[in-house]
Structures are given as structure tokens and as C-alpha cells.
Protein backbone atom coordinates (compact mmCIF):
# COMPACT_ATOMS: atom_id res chain seq x y z
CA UNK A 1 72.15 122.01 67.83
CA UNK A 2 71.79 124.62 70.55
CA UNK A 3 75.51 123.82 72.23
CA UNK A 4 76.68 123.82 68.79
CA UNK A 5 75.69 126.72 67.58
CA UNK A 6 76.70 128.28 71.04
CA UNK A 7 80.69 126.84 70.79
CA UNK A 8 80.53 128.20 67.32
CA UNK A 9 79.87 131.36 68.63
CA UNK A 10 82.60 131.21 70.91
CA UNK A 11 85.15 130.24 68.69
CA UNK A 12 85.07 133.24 66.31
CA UNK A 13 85.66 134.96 69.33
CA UNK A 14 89.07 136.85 68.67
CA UNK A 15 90.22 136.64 72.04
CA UNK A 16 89.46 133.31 72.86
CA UNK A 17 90.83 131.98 69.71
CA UNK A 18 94.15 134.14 70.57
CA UNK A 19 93.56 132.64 74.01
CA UNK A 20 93.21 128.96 73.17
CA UNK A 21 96.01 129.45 70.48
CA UNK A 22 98.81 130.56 72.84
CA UNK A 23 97.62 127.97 75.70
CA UNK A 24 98.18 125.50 72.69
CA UNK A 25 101.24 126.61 71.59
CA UNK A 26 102.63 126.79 75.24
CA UNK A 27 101.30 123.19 76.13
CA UNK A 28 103.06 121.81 72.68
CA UNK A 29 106.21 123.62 72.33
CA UNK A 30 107.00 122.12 76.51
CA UNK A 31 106.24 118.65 76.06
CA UNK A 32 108.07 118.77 72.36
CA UNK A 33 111.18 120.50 74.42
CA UNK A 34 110.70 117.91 77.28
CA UNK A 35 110.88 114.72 74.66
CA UNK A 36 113.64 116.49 72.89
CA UNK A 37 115.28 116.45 76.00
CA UNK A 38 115.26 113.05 76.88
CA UNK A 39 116.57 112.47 73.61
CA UNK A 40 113.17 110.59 72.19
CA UNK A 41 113.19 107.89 74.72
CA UNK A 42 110.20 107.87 76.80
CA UNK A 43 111.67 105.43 79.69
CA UNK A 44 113.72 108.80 80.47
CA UNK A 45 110.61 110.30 81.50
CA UNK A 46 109.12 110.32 84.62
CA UNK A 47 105.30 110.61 84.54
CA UNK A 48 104.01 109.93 87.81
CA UNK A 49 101.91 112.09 89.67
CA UNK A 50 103.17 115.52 89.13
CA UNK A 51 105.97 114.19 86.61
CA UNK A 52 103.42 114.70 83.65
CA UNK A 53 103.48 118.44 84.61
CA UNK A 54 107.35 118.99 85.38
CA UNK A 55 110.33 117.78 84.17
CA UNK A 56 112.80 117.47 87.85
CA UNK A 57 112.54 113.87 87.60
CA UNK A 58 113.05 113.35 83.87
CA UNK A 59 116.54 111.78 83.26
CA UNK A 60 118.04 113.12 80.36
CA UNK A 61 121.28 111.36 78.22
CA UNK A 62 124.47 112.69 78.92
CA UNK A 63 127.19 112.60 76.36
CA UNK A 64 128.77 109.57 77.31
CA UNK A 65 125.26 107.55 76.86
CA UNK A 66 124.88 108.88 73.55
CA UNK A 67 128.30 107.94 73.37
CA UNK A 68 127.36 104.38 74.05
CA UNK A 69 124.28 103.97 72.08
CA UNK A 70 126.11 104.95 68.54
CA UNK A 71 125.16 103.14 65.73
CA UNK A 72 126.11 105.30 63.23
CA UNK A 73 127.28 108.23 62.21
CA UNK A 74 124.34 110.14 62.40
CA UNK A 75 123.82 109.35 66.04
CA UNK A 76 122.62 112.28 68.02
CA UNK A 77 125.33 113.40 70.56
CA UNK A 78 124.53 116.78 72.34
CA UNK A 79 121.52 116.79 74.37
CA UNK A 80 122.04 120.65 74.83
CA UNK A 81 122.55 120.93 70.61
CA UNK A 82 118.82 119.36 70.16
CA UNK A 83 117.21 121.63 72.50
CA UNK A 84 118.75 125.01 71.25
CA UNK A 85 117.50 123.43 67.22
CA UNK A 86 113.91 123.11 68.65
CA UNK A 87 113.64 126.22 70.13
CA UNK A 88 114.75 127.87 67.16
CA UNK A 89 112.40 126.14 64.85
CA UNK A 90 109.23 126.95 67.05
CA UNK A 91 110.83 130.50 66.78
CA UNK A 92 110.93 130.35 63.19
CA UNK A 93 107.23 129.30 63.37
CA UNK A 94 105.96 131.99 65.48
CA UNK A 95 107.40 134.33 63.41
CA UNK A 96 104.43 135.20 61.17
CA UNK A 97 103.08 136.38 64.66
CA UNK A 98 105.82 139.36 64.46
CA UNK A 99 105.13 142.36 62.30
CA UNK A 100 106.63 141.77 58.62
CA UNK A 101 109.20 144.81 59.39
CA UNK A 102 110.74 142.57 62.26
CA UNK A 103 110.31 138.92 60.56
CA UNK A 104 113.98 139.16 58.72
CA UNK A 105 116.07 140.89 61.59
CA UNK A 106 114.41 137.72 63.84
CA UNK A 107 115.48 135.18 61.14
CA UNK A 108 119.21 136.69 61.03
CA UNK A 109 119.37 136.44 64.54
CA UNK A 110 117.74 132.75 64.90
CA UNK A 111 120.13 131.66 61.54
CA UNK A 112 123.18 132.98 63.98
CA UNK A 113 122.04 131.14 67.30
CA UNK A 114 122.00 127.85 64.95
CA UNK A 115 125.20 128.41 63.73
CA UNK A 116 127.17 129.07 66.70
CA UNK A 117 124.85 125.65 68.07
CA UNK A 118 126.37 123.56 64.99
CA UNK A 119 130.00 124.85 65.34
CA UNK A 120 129.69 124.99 69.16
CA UNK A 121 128.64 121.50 70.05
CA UNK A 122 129.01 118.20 68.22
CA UNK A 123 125.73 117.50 66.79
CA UNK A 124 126.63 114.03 65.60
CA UNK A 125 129.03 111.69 66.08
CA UNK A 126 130.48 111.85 62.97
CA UNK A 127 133.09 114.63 62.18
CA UNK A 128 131.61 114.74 58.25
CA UNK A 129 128.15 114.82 59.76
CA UNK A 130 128.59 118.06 61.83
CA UNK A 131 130.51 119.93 59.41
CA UNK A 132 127.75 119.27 56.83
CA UNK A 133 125.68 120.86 59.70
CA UNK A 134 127.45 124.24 60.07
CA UNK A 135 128.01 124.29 56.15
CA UNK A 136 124.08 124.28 55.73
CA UNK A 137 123.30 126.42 58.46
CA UNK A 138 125.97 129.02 57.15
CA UNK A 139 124.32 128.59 53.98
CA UNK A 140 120.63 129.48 55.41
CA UNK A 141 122.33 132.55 58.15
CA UNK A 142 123.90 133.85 54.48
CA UNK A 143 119.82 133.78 52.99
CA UNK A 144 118.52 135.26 55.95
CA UNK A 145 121.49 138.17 55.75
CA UNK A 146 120.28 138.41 52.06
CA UNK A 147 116.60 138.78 52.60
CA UNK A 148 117.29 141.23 55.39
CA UNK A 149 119.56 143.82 53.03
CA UNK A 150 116.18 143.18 50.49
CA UNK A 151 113.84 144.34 52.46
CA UNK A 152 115.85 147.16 53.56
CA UNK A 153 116.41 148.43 50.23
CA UNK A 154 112.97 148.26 49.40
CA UNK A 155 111.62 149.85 52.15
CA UNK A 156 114.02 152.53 51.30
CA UNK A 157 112.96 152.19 47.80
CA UNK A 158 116.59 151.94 46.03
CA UNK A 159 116.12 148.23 45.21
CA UNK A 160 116.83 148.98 41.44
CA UNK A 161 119.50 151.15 42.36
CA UNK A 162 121.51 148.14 44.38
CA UNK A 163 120.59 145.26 42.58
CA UNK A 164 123.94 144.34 41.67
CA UNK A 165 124.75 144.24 45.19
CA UNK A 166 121.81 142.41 46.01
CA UNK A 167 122.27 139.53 43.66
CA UNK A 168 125.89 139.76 44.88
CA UNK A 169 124.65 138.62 48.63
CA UNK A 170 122.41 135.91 47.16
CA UNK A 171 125.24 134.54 45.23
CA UNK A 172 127.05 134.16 48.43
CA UNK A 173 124.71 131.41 49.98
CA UNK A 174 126.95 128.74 48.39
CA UNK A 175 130.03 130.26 49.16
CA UNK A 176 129.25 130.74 52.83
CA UNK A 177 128.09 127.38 53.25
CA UNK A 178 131.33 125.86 51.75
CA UNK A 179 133.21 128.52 54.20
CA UNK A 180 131.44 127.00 57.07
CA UNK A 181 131.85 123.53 55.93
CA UNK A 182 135.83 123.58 55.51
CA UNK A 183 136.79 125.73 58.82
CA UNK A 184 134.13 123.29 60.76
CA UNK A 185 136.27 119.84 59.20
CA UNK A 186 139.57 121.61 59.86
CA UNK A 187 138.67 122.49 63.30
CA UNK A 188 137.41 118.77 64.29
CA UNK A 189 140.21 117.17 62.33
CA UNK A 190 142.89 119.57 64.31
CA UNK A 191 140.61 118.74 67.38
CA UNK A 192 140.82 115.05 67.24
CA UNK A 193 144.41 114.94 66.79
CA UNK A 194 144.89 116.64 69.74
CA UNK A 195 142.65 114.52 71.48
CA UNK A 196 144.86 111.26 69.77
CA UNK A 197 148.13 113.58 71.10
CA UNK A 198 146.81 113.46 74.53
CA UNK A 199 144.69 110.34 74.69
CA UNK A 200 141.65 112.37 76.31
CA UNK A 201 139.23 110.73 73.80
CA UNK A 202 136.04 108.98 74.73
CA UNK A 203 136.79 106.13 72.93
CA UNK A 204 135.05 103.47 71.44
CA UNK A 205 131.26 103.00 72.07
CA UNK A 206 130.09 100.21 74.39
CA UNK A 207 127.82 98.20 72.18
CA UNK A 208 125.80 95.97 75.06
């Protein structure tokens, strides 16, 4: 009763509970980044004596093993792809940590990083796959650009004076997304012919 009542105390603490929070969200947000990295595959992992703290040892996929171990075409292919979508997702999450003025302007910029990461490397290994990818994450960058232009104009209080414009932006989620979709397809089509052209292709998977 006594150590209860004593942990209880300690808990409503503000900064230990700030304390133990961060700690928490430190600890969690490396070892999700460190599985991430090995692409979900534990054997990759080297755990031994000071491996469970650091990563040196870990032995992530390269392209060419992803390459390999296709099934389908929603295989994951870029090791560097996976990390960048983690860290902006625990990003995302913190965000209710950041003062409501800066919440949107972070989102705009997190909703960019993810779309250059979709256009930038190849997701999947399916060309349909990763232009589905940069279509939806154009789509979400577009809501993000949206929200930020509505809180500006209410801060500034004209949002009755520019909601025509407003809806405008909002309307343009669809749009953007089918933008992203279509230049994303041409580029990998134009890409792989290329590729064909100068028989620089990876080729076939090697199904053991």
C-alpha cells in the first residue's frame, strides 16, 4: 500500500512523466527504425552482447535481396524508402507535442519529404504499386497544403472572405493525386524501356 501510494505520487509528477515519456519514445522509435531496417527479418539482427544496444553489426537487405525474395508485386524494395516512411510517421505522431500554430507548416513539410521518398525510390516492385504510392501521397501533401492556407486565413480572420478559394484547394486533393499518379507511371514506364534499350535491368528474381 505504502510503495503504491508512493509510485503514484511519483507518476503525477510532470517532469518525470515528461521524463519517462521521451525515454519511451526514444527507446521505441530506435528499435522500430532498427527492425525497419532490416526489413522485418530478425536473423538480420545481431543481438549479442552490445548488438541489442547498436545496430554496426545488423545486416540490412540490399536491393538485389529484395530483388530475390519477390513474391509479388507488393514486395518491399528500398530499404532506404522504409526508413524515411517511419520516420515520418513517428513525426506525424509527435506532432501534437508542437504548438497548434506550427502543427500544419510541419505536416506540409513531412507530406513533401514522403513524396519526393515515393517518386524518388521504388517502393515496390511493381511499377502500378509505386505510382499508386506517389498518387496517394500527392493526394495527402495537397490536404496538408489545404489545411495550412485554413488556418492561415483564420488566424487572419478572412476565412469567409476566401472561402471560394479555400474549397478550391480542397477540391484539388483528387486532382493532385491523379497528377502524381500519371507523371509517376510515365516516368517508370519511360524508365524501364530504357533499361530494356540498354539491358541494365536486374532481371528476373531468383526464387531458391
Amino acid at each position: 500500500g505504502v510503495n503504491a501510494e508512493y509510485m503514484g505520487k511519483l507518476l503525477k509528477e510532470p517532469t518525470l512523466c515528461a521524463t519517462v515519456s521521451v525515454v519511451s519514445v526514444i527507446t521505441f522509435a530506435y528499435y522500430t527504425l532498427r527492425f525497419v531496417w532490416v526489413d522485418q527479418k530478425l536473423a538480420r539482427v545481431d543481438a549479442n552482447g552490445c548488438g541489442a544496444f547498436t545496430n554496426k553489426r545488423d545486416r540490412p537487405p540490399s536491393e538485389h535481396d529484395r530483388l530475390c525474395a519477390k513474391r509479388h508485386p507488393l514486395s518491399p524494395m528500398s530499404p532506404q524508402h522504409d526508413l524515411i516512411k517511419t520516420v515520418a510517421k513517428l513525426v506525424l505522431t509527435l506532432l501534437h507535442l508542437v504548438p497548434a500554430l506550427y502543427v500544419t507548416p510541419c505536416q506540409v513539410l513531412v507530406g513533401i519529404v514522403l513524396v519526393w521518398s515515393n517518386a524518388h525510390f521504388d517502393a515496390f516492385s511493381g511499377n502500378l504499386a509505386n505510382a499508386v504510392a506517389v498518387g496517394v501521397s500527392s493526394g495527402v501533401l495537397a490536404t496538408y497544403v489545404a489545411a495550412l492556407f485554413d488556418e492561415n486565413a483564420s488566424v487572419n480572420g478572412v476565412l469567409g472572405d476566401r472561402e471560394s478559394e479555400l474549397v478550391a484547394l480542397h477540391c484539388s486533393v483528387l486532382p493532385a493525386a491523379i497528377c502524381g499518379y500519371q507523371l509517376h507511371k510515365h516516368r517508370s514506364t519511360k524508365k524501364g524501356a530504357t533499361q530494356r534499350k540498354k539491358g541494365t535491368g536486374l532481371g528476373e528474381p531468383l526464387l531458391a
